[in-house]
Protein backbone atom coordinates (compact mmCIF):
# COMPACT_ATOMS: atom_id res chain seq x y z
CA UNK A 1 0.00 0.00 0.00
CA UNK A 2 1.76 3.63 -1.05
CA UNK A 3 2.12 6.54 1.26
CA UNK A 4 -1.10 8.62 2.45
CA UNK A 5 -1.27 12.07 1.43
CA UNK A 6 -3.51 15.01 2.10
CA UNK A 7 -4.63 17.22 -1.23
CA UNK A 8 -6.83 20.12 0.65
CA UNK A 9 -9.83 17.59 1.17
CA UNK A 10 -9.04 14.89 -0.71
CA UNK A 11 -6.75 11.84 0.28
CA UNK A 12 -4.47 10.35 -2.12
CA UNK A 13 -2.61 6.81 -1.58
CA UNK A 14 -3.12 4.67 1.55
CA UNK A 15 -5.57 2.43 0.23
CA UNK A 16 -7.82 5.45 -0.67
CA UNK A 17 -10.11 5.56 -4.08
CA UNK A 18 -7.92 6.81 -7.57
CA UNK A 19 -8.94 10.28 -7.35
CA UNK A 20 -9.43 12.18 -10.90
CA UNK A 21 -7.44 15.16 -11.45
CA UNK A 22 -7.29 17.42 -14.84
CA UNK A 23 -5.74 20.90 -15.78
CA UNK A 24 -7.00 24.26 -16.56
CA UNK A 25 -6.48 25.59 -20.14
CA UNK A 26 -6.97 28.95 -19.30
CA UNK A 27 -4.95 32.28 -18.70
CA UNK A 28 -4.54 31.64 -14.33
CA UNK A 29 -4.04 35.28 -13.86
CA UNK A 30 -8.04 35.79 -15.33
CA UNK A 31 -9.18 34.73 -12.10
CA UNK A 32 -12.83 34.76 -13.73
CA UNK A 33 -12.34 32.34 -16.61
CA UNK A 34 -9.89 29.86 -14.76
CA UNK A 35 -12.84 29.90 -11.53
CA UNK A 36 -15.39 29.22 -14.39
CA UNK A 37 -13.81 26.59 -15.83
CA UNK A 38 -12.62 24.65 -12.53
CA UNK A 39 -16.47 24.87 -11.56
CA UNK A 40 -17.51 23.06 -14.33
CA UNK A 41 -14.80 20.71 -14.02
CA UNK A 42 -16.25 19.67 -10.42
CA UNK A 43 -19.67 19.66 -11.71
CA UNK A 44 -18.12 16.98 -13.96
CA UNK A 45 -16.94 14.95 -11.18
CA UNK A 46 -13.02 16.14 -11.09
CA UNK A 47 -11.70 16.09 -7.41
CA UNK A 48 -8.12 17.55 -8.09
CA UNK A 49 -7.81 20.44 -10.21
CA UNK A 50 -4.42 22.18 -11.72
CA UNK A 51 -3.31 25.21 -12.75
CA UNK A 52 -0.25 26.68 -14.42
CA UNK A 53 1.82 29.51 -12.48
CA UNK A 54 4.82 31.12 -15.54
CA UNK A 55 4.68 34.36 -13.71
CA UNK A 56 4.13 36.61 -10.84
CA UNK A 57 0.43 37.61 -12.65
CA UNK A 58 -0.46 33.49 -12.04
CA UNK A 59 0.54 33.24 -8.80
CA UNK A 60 -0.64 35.94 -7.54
CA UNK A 61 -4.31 35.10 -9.03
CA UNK A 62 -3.59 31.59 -7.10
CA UNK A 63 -5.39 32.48 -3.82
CA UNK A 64 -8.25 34.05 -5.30
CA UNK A 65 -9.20 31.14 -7.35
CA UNK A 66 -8.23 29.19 -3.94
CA UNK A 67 -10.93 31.06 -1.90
CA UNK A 68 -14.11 30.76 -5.05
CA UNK A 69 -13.75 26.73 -5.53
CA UNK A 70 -14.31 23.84 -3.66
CA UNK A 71 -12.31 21.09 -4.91
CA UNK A 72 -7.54 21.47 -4.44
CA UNK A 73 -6.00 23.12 -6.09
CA UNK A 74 -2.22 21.89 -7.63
CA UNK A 75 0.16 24.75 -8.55
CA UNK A 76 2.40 23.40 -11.83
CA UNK A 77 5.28 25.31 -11.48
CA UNK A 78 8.48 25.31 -14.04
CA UNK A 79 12.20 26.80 -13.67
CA UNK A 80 11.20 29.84 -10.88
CA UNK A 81 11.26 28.68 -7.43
CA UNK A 82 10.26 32.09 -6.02
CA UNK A 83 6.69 31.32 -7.64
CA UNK A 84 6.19 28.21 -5.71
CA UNK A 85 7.46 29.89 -2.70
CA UNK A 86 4.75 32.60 -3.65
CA UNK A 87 1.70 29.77 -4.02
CA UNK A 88 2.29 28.66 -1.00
CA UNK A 89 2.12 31.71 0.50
CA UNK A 90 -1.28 32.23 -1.02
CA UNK A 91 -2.48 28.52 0.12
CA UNK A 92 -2.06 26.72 -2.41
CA UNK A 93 -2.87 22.64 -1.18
CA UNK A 94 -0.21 20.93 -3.97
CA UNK A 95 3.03 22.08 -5.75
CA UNK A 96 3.98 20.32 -8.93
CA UNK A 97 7.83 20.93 -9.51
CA UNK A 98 10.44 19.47 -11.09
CA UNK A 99 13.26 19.46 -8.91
CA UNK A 100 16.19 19.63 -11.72
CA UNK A 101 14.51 22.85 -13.40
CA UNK A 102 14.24 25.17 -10.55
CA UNK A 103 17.76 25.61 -10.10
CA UNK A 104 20.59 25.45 -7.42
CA UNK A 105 19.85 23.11 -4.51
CA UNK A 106 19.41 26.68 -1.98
CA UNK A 107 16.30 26.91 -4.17
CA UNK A 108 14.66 23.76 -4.03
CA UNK A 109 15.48 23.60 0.09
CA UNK A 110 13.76 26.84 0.44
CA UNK A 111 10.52 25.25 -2.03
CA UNK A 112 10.93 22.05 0.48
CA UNK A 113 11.04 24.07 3.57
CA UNK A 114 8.24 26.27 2.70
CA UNK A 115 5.77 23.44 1.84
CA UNK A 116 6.94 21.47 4.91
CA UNK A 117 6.46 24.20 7.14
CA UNK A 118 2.62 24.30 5.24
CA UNK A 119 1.97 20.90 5.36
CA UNK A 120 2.01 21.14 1.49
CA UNK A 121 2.64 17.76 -0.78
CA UNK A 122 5.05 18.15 -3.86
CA UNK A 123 4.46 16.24 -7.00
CA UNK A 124 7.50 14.97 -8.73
CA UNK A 125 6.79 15.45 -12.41
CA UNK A 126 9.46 13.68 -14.58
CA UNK A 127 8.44 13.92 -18.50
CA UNK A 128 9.94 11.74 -20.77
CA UNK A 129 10.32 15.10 -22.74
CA UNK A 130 12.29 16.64 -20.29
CA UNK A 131 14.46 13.99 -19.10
CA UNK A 132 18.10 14.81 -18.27
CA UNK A 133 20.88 14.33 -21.05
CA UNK A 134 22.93 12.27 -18.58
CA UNK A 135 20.19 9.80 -18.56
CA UNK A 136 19.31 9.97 -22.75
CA UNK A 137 23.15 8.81 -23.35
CA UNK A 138 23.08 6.45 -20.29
CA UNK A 139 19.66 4.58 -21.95
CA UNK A 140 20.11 5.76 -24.92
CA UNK A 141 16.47 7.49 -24.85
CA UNK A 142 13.56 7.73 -23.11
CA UNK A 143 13.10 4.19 -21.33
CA UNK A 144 11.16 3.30 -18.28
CA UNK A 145 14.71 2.77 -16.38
CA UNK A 146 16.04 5.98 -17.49
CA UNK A 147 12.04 7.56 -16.04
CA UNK A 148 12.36 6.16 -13.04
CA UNK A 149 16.11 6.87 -12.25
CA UNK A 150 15.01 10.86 -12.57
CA UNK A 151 12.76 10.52 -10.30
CA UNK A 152 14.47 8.65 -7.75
CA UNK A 153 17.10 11.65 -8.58
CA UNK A 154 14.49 14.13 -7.37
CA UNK A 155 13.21 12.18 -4.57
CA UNK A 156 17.13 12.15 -2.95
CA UNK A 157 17.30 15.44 -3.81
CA UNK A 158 13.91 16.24 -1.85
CA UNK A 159 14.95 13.33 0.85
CA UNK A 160 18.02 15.76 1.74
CA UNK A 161 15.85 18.64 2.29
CA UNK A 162 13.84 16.90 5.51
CA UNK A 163 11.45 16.73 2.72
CA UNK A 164 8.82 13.39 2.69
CA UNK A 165 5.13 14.09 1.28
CA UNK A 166 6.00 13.45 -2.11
CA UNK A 167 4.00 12.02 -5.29
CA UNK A 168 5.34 11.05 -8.47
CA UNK A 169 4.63 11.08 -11.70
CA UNK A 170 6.56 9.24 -15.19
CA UNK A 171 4.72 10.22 -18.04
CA UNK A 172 5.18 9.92 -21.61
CA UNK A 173 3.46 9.49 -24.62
CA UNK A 174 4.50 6.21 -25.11
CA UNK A 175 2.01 4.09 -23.62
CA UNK A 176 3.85 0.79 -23.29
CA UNK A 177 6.90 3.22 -21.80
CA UNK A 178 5.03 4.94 -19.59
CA UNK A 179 2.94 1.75 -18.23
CA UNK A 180 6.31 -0.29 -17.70
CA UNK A 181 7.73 2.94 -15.50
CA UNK A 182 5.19 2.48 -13.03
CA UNK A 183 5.42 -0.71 -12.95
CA UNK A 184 8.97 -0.29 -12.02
CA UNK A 185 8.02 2.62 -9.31
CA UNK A 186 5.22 0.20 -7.89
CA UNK A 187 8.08 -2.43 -7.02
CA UNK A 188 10.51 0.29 -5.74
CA UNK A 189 8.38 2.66 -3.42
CA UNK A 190 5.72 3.38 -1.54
CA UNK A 191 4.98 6.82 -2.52
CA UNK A 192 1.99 7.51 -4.70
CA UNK A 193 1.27 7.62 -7.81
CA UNK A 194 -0.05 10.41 -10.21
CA UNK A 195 -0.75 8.09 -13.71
CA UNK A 196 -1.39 9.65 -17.32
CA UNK A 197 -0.17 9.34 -20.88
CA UNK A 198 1.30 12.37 -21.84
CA UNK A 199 0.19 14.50 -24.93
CA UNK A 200 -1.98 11.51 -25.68
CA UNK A 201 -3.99 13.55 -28.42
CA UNK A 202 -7.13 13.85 -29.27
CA UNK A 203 -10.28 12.70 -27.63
CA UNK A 204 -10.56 10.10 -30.65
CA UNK A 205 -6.62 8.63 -29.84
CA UNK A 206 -6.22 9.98 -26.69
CA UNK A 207 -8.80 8.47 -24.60
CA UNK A 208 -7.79 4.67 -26.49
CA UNK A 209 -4.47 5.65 -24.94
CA UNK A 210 -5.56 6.55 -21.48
CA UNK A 211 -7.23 3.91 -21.56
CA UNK A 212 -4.43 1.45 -22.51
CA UNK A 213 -2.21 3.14 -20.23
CA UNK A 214 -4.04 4.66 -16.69
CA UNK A 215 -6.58 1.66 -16.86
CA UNK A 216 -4.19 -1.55 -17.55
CA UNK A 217 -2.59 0.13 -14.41
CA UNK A 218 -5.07 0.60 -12.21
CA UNK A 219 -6.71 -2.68 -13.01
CA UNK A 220 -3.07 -4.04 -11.64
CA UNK A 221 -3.34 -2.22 -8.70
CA UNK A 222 -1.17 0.63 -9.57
CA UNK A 223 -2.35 4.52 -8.96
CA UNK A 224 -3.10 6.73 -6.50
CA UNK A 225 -4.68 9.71 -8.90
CA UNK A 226 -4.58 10.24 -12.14
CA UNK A 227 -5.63 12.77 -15.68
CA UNK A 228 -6.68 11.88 -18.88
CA UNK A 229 -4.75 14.10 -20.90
CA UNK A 230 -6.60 15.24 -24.29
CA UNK A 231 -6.38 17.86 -26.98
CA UNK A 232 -9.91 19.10 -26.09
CA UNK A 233 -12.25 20.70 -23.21
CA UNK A 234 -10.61 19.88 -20.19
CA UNK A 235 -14.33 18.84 -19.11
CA UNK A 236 -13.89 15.84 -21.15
CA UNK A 237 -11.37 14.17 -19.92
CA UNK A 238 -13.27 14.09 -16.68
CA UNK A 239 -15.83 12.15 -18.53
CA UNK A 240 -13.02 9.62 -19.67
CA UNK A 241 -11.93 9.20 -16.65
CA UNK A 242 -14.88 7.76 -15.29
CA UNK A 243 -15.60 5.80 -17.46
CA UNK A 244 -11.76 4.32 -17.28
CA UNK A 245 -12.66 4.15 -13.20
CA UNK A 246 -15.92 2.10 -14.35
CA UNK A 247 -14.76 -0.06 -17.08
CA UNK A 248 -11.72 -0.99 -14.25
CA UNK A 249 -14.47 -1.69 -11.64
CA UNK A 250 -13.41 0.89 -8.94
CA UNK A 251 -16.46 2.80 -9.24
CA UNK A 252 -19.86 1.90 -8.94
CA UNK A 253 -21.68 4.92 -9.31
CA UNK A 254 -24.08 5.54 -12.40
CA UNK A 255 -25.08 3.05 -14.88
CA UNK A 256 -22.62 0.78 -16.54
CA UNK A 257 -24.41 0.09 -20.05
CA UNK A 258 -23.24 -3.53 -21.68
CA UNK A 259 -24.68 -4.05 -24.70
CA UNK A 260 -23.75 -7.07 -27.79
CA UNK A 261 -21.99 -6.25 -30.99
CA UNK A 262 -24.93 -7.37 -33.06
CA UNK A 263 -25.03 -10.39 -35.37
CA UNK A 264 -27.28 -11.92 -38.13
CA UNK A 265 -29.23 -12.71 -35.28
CA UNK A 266 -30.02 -9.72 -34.75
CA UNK A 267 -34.04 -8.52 -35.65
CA UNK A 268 -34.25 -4.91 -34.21
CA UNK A 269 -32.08 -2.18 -34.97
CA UNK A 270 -29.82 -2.42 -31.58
CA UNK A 271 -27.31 0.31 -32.58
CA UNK A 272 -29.94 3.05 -32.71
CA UNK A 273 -31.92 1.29 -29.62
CA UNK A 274 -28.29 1.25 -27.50
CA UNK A 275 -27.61 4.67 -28.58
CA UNK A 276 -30.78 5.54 -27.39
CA UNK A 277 -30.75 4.00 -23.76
CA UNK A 278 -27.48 5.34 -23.30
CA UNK A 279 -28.82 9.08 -23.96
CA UNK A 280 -31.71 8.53 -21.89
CA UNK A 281 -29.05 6.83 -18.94
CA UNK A 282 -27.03 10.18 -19.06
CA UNK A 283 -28.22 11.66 -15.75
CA UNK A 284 -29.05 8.72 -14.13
CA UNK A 285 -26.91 8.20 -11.18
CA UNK A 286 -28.09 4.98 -10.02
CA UNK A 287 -25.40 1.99 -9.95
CA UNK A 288 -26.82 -0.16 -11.84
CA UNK A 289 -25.84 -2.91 -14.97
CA UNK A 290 -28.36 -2.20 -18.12
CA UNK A 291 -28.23 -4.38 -20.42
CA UNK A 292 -29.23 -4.01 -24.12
CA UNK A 293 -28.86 -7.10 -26.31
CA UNK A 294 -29.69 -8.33 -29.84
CA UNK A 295 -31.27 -11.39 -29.31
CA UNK A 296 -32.13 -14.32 -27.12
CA UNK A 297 -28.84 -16.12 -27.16
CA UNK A 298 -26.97 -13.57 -26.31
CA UNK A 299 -30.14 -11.86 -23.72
CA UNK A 300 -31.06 -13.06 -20.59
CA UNK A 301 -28.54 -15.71 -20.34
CA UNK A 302 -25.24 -13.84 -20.81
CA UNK A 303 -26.74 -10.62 -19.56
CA UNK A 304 -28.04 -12.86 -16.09
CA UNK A 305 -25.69 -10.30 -13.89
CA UNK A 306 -27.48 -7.29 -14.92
CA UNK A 307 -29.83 -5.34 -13.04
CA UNK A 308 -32.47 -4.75 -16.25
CA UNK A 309 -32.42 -5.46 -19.76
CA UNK A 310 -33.88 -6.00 -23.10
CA UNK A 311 -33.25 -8.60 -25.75
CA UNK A 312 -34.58 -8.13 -29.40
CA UNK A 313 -36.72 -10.84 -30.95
CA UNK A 314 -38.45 -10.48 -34.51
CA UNK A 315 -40.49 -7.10 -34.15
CA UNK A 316 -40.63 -7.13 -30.25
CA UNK A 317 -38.28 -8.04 -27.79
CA UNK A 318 -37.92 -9.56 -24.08
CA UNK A 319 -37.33 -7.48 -20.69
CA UNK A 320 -35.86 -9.15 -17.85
CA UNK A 321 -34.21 -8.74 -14.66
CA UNK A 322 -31.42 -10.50 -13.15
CA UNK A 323 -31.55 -13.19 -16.21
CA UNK A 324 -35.07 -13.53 -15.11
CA UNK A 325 -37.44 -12.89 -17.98
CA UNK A 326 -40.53 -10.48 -17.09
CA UNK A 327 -42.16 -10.30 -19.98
CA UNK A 328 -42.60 -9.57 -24.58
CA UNK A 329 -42.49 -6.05 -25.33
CA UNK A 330 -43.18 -4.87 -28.75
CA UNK A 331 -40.08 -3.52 -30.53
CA UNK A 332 -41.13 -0.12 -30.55
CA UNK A 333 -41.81 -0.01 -26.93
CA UNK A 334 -38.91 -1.68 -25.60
CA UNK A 335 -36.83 1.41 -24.90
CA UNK A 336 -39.47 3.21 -22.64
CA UNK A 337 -40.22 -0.35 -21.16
CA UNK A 338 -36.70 -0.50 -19.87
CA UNK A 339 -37.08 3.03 -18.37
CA UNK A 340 -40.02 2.57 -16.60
CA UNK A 341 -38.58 -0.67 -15.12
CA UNK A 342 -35.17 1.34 -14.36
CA UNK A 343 -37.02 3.61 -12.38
CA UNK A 344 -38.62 0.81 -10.20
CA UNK A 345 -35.08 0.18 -8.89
């Protein structure tokens, strides 16, 4: 079990749930837009929220947006130590450095000092982007050994500091890379975990990725929090994530929709009946299993574990619960038959 840490509010490691994180896209120093934006991001479920600090204007605008939202708030901070030191002051809960950027080891003591003193965790963010040249000609590129080595590098250097409430992150956009890094950090610590595939892409390639990459680990066991990085509204990636957090089974809440590929079976016209039932599922928060199935070999039978469901026959279909069948329902009723039912429940 890794490390427990304290975000603000939320607890990462320690056996707690994989909490979902994301980033702002927006100008921090416009307090209004970045506070609009991190409001709709909770509203979509994110629990960890970050924002980027380049200069005095950012950090500054950190504790306002600190005192207008609910959820932490992570301070990504690159090459200036005085801005970190400046976050902190304006209570920010989580400081996202990397130690080998910030300069001379007086700086990063007086980062490590200041967030100690503030009960303040650091992340250790190690890109494979920004990995040191001593470590490209040691591995001759970005490997997994080579990610973890920085950040064992960064850790010492934090370690010498009196410095212990750490997280780390290994990201790159290699997926098999990245996965095979943790892996590594899973066997050799106890601190947690931060997962994502770097500059994944677009929602199209970059939630397959994600996927891949934050869900193979967590269905081994591995991360503490984690962000679905994607070329798009940061508010989508939130959805991604849980559904990643769903399809691993380490959250139940809202419906998880199953539904056959079709066949020649199949009599009804499934796709547009699935699509359908999912739309009409959106804002249900119940957690439930629906099931939506093409026929009666693949209905009742395989679909026994879920909570409601429909199986197409020729112009009408079945509706059953928990593999028991209930009763016919013509075709064109069958999607407003499963609603009714779902609202029984």
């Amino acid at each position: 079990m890794t490390k427990k840490l304290r975000i603000g509010s939320v607890t990462i490691g320690g056996g707690a749930p994989a909490a979902i994180q994301s980033m702002c896209n927006t100008n921090t120093a416009d307090v209004e837009a970045t506070v609009e934006q991190i409001c709709a991001l909770e509203a979509a479920g994110c629990e960890i929220v970050r924002v980027a600090v380049p200069d005095r204007d950012a950090a500054l605008a950190v504790g306002k947006i600190r005192s207008r939202i609910h959820i932490p708030l992570v301070a990504d901070i690159h090459f200036d130590y005085k801005l970190a030191l400046q976050c902190v002051d304006s209570g920010i809960d989580k400081i996202r450095i990397n130690p080998g950027n910030i300069g001379g080891e007086d700086r990063v003591k007086a980062v490590a000092d200041a967030c100690r003193k503030n009960s303040i965790p650091i992340r250790i963010g190690v890109n494979g982007g920004s990995l040191e040249k001593p470590l490209l000609r040691k591995y001759g590129g970005v490997t997994p050994e080579a990610l973890v080595e920085s950040a064992f590098g960064h850790i010492r250097l934090l370690n010498k500091f009196d410095f212990d409430d750490i997280c780390i992150s290994v990201k790159c956009s290699s997926v098999p890379v990245t996965m095979r890094a943790y892996q590594l950090l899973h066997e050799r610590t106890d601190y947690p975990l931060h997962l994502g595939v770097t500059e994944a892409g677009t929602p199209k390639m970059g939630v397959m990725k994600s996927a891949m990459g934050i869900g193979g680990l967590l269905c081994l066991g591995i991360g503490d929090t984690f962000r679905v990085t994607l070329t798009a509204d940061p508010v989508e990636e939130i959805a991604a994530a849980k559904d990643i957090l769903k399809a691993a089974g380490l959250r139940k809440e809202g419906v998880n929709l199953i539904a056959c590929p079709t066949c020649g079976r199949t009599k009804i016209d499934l796709i547009a009946i699935a699509d359908e039932v999912e739309h009409r599922l959106e804002g249900c928060t119940k957690p439930i299993t629906v099931a939506v199935m093409g026929c009666v070999v693949n209905g009742p039978g395989e679909a026994s574990a879920a909570d409601v469901g429909i199986a197409g026959g020729d112009g009408e279909g079945l509706l059953f619960r928990k593999g028991q069948v209930l009763r016919k329902v013509p075709q064109e009723h069958l999607v407003d038959a499963l609603m009714d039912e779902i609202e029984k429940l």
